[in-house]
Protein backbone atom coordinates (compact mmCIF):
# COMPACT_ATOMS: atom_id res chain seq x y z
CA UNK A 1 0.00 0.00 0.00
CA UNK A 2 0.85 3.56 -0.16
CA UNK A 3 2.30 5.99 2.33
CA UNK A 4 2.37 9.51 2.79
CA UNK A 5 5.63 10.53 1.99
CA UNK A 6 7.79 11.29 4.89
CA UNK A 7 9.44 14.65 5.60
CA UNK A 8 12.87 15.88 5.48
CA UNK A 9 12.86 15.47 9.06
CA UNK A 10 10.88 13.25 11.86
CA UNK A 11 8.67 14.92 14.36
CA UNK A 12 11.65 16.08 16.08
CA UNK A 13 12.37 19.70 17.17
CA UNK A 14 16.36 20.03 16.19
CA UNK A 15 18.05 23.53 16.87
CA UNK A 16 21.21 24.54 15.32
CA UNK A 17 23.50 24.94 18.71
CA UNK A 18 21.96 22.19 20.71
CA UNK A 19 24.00 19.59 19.64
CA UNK A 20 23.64 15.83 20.45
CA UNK A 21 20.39 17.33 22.46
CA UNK A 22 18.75 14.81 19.97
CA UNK A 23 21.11 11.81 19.33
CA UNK A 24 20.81 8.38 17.52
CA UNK A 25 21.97 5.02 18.50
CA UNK A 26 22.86 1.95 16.53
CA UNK A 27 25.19 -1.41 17.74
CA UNK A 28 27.82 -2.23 14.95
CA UNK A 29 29.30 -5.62 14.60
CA UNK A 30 30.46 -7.92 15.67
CA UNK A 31 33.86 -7.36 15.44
CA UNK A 32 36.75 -10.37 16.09
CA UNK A 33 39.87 -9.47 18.05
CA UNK A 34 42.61 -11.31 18.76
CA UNK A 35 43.21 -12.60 22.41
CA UNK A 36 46.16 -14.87 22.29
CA UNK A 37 47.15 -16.88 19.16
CA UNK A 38 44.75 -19.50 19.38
CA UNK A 39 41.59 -17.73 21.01
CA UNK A 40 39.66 -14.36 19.58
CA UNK A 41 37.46 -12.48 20.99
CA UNK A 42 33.89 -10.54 20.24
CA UNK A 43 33.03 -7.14 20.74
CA UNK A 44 30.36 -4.82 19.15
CA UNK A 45 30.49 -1.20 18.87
CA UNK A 46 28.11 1.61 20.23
CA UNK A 47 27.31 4.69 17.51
CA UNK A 48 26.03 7.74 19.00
CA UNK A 49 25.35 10.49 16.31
CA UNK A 50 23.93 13.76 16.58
CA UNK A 51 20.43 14.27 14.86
CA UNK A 52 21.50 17.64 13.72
CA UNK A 53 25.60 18.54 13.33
CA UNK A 54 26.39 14.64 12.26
CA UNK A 55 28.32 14.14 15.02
CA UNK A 56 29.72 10.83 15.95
CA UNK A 57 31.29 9.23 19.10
CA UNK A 58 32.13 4.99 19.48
CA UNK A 59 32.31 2.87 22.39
CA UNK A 60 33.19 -0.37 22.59
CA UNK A 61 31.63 -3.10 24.31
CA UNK A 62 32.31 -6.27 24.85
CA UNK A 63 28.98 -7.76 25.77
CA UNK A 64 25.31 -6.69 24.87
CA UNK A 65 23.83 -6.27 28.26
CA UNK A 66 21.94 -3.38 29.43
CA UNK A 67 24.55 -3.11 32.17
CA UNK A 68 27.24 -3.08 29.93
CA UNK A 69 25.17 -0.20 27.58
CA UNK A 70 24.36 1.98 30.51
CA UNK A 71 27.86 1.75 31.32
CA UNK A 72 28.93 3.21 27.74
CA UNK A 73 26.08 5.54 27.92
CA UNK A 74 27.13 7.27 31.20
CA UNK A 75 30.91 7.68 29.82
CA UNK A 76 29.31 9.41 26.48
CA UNK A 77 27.04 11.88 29.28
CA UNK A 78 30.04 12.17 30.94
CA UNK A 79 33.03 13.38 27.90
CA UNK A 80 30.16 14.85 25.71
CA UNK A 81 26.94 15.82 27.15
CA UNK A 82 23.34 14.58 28.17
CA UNK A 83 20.79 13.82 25.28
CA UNK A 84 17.64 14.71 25.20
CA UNK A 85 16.21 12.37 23.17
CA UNK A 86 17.96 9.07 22.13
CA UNK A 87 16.52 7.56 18.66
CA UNK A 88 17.18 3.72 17.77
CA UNK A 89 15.61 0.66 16.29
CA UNK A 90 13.13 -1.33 16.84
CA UNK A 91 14.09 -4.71 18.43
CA UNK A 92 12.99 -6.33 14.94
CA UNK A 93 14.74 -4.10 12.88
CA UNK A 94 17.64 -6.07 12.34
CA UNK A 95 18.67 -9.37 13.38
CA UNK A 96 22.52 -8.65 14.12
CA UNK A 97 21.43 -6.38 16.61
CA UNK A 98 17.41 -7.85 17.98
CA UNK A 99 18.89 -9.75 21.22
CA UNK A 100 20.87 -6.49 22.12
CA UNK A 101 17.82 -3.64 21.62
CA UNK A 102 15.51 -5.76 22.89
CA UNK A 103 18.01 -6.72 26.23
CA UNK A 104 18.37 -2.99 26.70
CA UNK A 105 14.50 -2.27 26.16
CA UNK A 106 13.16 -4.68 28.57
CA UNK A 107 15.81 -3.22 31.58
CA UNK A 108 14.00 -1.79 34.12
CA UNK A 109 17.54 -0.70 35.47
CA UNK A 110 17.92 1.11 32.44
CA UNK A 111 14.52 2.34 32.62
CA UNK A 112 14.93 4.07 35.85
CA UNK A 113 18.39 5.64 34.74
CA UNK A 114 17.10 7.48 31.87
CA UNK A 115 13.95 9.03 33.81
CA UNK A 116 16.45 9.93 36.65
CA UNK A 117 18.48 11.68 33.92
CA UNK A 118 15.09 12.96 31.97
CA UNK A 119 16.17 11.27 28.62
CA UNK A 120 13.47 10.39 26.06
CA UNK A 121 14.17 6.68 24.54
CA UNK A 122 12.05 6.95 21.29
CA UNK A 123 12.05 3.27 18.69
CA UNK A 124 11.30 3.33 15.26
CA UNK A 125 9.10 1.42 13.85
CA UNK A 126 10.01 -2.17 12.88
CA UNK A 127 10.91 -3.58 9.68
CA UNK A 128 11.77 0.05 8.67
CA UNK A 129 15.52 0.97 8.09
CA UNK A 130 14.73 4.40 6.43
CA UNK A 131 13.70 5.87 9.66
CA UNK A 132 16.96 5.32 11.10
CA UNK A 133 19.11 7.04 8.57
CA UNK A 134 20.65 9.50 10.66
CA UNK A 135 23.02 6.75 11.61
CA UNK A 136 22.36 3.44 9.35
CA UNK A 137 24.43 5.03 6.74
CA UNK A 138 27.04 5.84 9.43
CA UNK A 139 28.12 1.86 10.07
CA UNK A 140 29.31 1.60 6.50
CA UNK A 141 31.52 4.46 6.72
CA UNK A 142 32.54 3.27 10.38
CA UNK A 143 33.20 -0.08 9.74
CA UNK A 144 35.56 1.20 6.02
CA UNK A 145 37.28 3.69 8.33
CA UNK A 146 38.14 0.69 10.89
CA UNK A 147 39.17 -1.70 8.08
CA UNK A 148 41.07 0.80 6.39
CA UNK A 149 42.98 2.22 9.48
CA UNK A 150 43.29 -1.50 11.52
CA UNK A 151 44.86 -2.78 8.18
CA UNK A 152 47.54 -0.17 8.27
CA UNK A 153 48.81 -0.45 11.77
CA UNK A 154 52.17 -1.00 12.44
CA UNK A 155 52.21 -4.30 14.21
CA UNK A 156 54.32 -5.30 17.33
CA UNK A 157 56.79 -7.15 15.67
CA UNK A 158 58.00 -4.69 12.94
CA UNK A 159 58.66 -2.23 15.95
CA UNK A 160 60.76 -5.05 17.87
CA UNK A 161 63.05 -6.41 15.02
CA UNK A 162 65.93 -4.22 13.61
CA UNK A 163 65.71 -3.41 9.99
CA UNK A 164 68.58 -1.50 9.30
CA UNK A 165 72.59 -3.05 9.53
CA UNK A 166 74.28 -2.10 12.67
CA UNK A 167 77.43 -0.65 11.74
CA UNK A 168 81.02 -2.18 12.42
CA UNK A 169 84.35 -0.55 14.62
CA UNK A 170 86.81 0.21 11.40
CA UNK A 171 83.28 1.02 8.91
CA UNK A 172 83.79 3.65 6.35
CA UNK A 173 80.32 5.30 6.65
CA UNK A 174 78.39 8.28 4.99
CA UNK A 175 77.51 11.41 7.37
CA UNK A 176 74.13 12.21 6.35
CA UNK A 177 74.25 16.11 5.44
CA UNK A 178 71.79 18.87 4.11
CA UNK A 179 72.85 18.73 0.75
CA UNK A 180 70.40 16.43 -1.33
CA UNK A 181 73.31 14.93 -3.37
CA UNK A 182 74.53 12.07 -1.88
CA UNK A 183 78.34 12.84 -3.53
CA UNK A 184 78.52 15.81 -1.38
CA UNK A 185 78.07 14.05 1.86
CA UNK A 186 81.02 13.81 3.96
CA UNK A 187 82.35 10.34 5.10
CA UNK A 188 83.48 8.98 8.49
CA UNK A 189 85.43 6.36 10.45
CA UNK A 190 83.47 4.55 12.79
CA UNK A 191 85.33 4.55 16.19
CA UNK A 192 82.78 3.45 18.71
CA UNK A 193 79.15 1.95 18.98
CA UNK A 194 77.66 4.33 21.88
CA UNK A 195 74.33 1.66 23.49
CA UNK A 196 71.46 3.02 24.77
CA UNK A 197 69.64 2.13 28.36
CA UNK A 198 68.27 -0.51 26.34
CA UNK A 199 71.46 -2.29 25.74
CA UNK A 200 71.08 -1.47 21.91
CA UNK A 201 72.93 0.60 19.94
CA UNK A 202 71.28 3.91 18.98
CA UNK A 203 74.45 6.19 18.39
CA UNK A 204 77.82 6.34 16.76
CA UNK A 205 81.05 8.00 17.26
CA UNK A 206 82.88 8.58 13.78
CA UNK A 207 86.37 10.43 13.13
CA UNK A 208 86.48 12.81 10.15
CA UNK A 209 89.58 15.08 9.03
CA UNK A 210 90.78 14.00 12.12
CA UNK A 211 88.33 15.12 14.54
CA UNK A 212 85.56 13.16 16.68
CA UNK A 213 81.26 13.72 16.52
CA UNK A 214 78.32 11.79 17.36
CA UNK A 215 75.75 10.65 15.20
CA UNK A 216 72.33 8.94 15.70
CA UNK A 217 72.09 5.58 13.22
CA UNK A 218 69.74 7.81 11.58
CA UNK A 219 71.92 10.09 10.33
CA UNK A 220 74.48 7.49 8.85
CA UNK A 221 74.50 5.63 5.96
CA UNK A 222 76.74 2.83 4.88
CA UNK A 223 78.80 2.45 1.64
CA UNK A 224 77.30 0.16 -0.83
CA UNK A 225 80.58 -1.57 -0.48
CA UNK A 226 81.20 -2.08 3.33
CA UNK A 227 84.47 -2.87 4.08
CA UNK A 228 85.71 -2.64 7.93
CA UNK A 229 89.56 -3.31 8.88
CA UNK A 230 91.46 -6.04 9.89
CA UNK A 231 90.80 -7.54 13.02
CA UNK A 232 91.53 -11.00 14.59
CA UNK A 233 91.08 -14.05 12.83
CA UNK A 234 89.50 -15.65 15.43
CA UNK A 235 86.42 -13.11 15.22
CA UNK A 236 86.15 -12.88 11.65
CA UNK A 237 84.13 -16.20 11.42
CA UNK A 238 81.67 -14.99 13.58
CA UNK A 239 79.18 -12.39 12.89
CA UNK A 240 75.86 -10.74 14.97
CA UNK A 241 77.14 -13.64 18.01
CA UNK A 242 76.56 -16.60 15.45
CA UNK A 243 79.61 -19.12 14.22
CA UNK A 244 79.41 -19.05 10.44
CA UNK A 245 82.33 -21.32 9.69
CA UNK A 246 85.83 -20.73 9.18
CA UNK A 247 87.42 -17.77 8.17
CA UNK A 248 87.98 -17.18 4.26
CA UNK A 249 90.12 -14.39 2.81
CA UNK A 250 88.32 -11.67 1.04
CA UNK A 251 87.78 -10.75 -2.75
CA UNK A 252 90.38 -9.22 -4.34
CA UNK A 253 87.76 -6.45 -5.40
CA UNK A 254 86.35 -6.12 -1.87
CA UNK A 255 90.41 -5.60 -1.51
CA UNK A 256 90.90 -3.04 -3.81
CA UNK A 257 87.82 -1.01 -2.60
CA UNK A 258 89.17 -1.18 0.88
CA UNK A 259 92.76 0.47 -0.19
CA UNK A 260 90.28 3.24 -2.67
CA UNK A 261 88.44 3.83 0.58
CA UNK A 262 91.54 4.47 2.64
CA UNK A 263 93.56 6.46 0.09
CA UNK A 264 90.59 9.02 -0.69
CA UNK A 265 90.05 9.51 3.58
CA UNK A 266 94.14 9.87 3.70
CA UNK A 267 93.58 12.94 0.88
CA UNK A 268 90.99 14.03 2.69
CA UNK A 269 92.65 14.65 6.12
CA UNK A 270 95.42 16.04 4.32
């Protein structure tokens, strides 16, 4: 059958300064997270939206009792501000989200909250989506913005490994300058690995034209050809703390770089 065609806005008196005075609520999810390696987790998420500016705030929860609502409910009174009127669906409205209206609707501890704060709880009606569409079309740009921004997180183990080369005692390294051509930057002897509380090593101390400066890692870069002087036999087969076999004498090229490398820091200090 037909209907008379709905207006712009519902039966609700919205003012341009009070803001979430009139606010809409909708459950999102669930979502998985991840507990341990072998056990994940459910939670849903809690939209509030203002009716007029388009406001939105989130809370998580992990369950979908009325406790757990009223909860989430006082924090957004508390860091935003007390509604008015709260719009939502009707406990048939959708099936994702039936069990938790309908928990939250039948709460008499709920009940009594919002009359002791003089909030409104108005439904829609059910099987009708289009009423709520102050925040229905909000959980598909919610749940693209948490896809988008969860999928580009840095996770724990990038932060813990180390992805760069720790230089060497004896390196030939490259002082990173101002100048954007690499040519012009200046190079450096590395004399000493300085560690940080950590126990890792975070700065070095280089000697150029004869005189000593600290550098961050940062701010040195090695030579595509790395070559680091002599030093005993009995360390050159090992390498980052593990035995890789017995020592083997270098390339002839990796030879010849090492004397270039030398030579052009001699003219240098000179």
């Amino acid at each position: 059958m037909e209907c008379q065609q709905l207006a712009l806005c519902q039966n609700i008196e919205l003012r341009r300064g009070d803001r979430l005075k009139v606010t809409g609520v909708d459950f999102a999810g669930p979502f998985l997270y991840k507990v341990s390696k072998q056990e994940q987790g459910k939670c849903y998420v809690i939209i509030f939206t203002c009716a007029s500016s388009r406001a939105v705030h989130l809370e998580v929860a992990r369950t979908q009792t009325a406790d757990e609502f009223k909860s989430k409910l006082n924090a957004f009174i508390s860091r935003r501000t007390r509604p008015c009127i709260i719009i939502s669906d009707n406990a048939k409205t959708f099936k994702a989200t039936a069990d938790c209206i309908k928990t939250v609707r039948r709460s008499e501890k709920l009940q009594n909250y919002l009359a002791r704060e003089n909030i409104r709880w108005q439904f829609n009606f059910a099987k009708s989506p289009w009423w709520g569409g102050i925040y229905e079309r909000l959980i598909k740009e919610i749940k693209k913005t948490l896809h988008k921004t969860l999928g580009s997180l840095m996770e724990s183990h990038r932060l813990n490994k180390v992805m760069g080369t720790i230089p060497h005692v004896g390196e030939i390294v490259l002082i990173i300058g101002d100048a954007k051509n690499r040519g012009e930057w200046r190079k450096g002897k590395v004399v000493r690995l300085i560690k940080g509380k950590d126990d890792v090593v975070r700065e070095v101390t280089l000697l150029h034209k004869g005189h000593t400066i600290d550098r961050p890692l940062q701010l040195v870069c090695p030579l595509e050809i790395r070559a680091v002087e002599d030093v005993d036999k009995s360390q050159r087969g090992r390498r980052d703390g593990a035995d890789v076999g017995e020592w083997r004498p270098g390339r002839a090229a990796a030879q010849r770089a090492t004397q270039r490398i030398a030579e052009q820091l001699q003219e240098e200090e000179n």
